[in-house]
Protein backbone atom coordinates (compact mmCIF):
# COMPACT_ATOMS: atom_id res chain seq x y z
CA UNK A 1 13.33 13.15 -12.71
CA UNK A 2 17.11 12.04 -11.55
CA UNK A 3 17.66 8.46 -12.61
CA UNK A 4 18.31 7.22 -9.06
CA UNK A 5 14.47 8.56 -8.32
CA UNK A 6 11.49 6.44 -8.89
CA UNK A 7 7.66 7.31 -9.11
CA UNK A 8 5.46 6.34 -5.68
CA UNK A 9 2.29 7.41 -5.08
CA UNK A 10 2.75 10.22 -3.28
CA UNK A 11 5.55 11.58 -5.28
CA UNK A 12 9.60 11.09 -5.79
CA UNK A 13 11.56 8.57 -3.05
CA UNK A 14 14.74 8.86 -3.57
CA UNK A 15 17.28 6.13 -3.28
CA UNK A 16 18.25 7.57 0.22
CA UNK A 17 14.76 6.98 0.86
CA UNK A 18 14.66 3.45 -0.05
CA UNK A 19 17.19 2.52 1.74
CA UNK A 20 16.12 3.91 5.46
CA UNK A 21 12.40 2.94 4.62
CA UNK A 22 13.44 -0.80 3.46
CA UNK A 23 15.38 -1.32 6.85
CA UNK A 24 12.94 0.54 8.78
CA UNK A 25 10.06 -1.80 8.05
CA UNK A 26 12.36 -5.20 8.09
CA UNK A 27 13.65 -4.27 11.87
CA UNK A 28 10.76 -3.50 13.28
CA UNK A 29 9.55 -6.82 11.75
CA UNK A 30 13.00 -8.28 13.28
CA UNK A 31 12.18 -6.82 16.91
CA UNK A 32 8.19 -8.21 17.22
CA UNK A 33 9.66 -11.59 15.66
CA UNK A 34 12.05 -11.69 18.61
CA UNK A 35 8.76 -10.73 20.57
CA UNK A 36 8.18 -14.74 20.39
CA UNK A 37 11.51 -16.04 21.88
CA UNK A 38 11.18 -13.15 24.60
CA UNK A 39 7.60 -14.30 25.09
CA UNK A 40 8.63 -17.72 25.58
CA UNK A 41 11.53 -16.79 28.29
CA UNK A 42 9.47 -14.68 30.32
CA UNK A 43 6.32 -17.47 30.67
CA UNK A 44 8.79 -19.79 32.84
CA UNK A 45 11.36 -17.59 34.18
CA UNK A 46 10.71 -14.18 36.24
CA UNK A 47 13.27 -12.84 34.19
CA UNK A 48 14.60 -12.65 30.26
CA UNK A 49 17.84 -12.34 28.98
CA UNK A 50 19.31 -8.96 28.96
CA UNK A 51 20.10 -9.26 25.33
CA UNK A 52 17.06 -10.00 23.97
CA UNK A 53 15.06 -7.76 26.03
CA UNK A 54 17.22 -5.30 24.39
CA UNK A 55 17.57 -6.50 20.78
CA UNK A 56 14.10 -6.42 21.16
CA UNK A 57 13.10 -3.22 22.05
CA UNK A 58 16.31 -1.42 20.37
CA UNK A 59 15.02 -3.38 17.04
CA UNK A 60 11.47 -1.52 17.51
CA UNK A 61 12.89 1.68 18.41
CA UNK A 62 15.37 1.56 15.32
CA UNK A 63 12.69 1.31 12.97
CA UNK A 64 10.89 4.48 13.50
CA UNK A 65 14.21 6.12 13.57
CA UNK A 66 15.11 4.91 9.98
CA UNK A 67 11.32 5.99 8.78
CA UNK A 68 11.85 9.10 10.61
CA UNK A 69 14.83 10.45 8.73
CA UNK A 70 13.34 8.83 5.22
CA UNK A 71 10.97 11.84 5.85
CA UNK A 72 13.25 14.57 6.66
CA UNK A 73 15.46 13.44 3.47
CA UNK A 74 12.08 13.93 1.47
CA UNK A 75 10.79 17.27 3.22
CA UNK A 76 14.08 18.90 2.85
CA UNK A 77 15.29 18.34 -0.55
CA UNK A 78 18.24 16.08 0.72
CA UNK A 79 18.62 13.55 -1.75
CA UNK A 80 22.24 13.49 -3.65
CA UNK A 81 24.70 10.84 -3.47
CA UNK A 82 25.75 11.59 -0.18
CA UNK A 83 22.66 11.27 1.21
CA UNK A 84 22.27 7.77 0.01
CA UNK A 85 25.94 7.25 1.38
CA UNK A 86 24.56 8.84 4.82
CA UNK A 87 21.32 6.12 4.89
CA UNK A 88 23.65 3.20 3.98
CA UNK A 89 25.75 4.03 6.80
CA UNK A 90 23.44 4.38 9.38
CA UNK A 91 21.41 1.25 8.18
CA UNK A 92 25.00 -0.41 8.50
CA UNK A 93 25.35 0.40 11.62
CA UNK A 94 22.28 -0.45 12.74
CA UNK A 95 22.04 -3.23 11.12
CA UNK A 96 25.55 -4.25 12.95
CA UNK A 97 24.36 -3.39 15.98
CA UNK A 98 21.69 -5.63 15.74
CA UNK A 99 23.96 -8.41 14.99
CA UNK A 100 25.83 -7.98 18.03
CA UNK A 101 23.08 -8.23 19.95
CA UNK A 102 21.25 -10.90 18.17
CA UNK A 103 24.68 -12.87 18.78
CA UNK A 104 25.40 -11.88 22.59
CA UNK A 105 21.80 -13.27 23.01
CA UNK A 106 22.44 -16.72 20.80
CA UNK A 107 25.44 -17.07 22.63
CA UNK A 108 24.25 -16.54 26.20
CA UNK A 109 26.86 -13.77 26.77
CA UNK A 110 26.87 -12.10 30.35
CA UNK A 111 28.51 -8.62 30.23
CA UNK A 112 29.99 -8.43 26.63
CA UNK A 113 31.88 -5.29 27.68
CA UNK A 114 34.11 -7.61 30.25
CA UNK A 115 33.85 -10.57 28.21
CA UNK A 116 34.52 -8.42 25.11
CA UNK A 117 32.98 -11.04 22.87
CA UNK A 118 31.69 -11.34 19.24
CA UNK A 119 28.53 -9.78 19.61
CA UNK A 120 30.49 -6.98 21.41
CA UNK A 121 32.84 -6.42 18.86
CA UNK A 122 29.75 -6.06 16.25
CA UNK A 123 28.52 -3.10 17.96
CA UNK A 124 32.15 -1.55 18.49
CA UNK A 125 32.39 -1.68 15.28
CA UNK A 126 28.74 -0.13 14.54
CA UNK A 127 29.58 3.02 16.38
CA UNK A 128 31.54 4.78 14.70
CA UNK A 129 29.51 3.49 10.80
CA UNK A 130 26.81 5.08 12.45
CA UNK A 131 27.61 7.89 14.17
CA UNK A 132 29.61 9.58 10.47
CA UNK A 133 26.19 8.48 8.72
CA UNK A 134 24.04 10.44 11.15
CA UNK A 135 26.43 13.71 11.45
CA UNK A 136 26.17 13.45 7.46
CA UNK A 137 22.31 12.97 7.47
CA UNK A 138 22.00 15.60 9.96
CA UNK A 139 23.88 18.35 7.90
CA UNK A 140 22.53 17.48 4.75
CA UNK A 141 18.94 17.85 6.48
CA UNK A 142 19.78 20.86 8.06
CA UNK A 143 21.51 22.82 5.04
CA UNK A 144 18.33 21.68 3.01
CA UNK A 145 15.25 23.20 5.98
């Protein structure tokens, strides 16, 4: 067994693994927690913010994702160092995405693209993290089927 493997229950998780199944869990956790504050808007107004509706639902959606290609590591084998570099680069951009939104909705912004304001330039910046960790996840997975 490599060293950067440990023993679960149903068999090796890499450190890859970890990684996507660690954020996976703690965002989905992040988007029903932000279920409350969206709760709360919507039982006096007709209408929530933008952002958090999004954060929201984005948060939920980025969870499975995460779990999602934590499998695909396992089934195909993919599990060097550059897959763990792959996970920690999309959970970084995810994870900066998420602060974007989280801070366009703290800060009331109305369209961050024409504002251009902090939570805007947090998901700029999460673009481009992500997008080299998924074309990285996605070859590893696909030269391990």
């Amino acid at each position: 067994m490599p060293p950067h493997q440990t023993i679960r229950r149903f068999g090796y998780v890499s450190t890859a693994q970890q990684v996507l199944v660690a954020y996976g869990v703690l965002i989905i956790g992040y988007g029903f927690i932000l279920g409350i504050p969206l709760a709360r808007e919507r039982a006096v107004a007709a209408e929530a913010s933008a952002h958090l509706v999004g954060r929201h639902v984005a948060s939920i959606m980025q969870g499975p994702v995460c779990l999602g290609l934590a499998y695909a590591f396992g089934v195909t084998g993919f599990e060097s160092g550059l897959a763990t570099a792959a996970a920690v680069l999309v959970v970084a951009g995810a994870a900066v995405e998420t602060v974007g939104g989280t801070v366009n909705w703290l800060t009331r912004t109305g369209d961050q693209f024409a504002e251009r304001s902090l939570g805007y330039r947090f998901s700029a910046a999460s673009g481009p993290v992500a997008v080299i960790g998924i074309v990285v996840a996605t070859a590893g997975v696909l030269v391990g089927m």
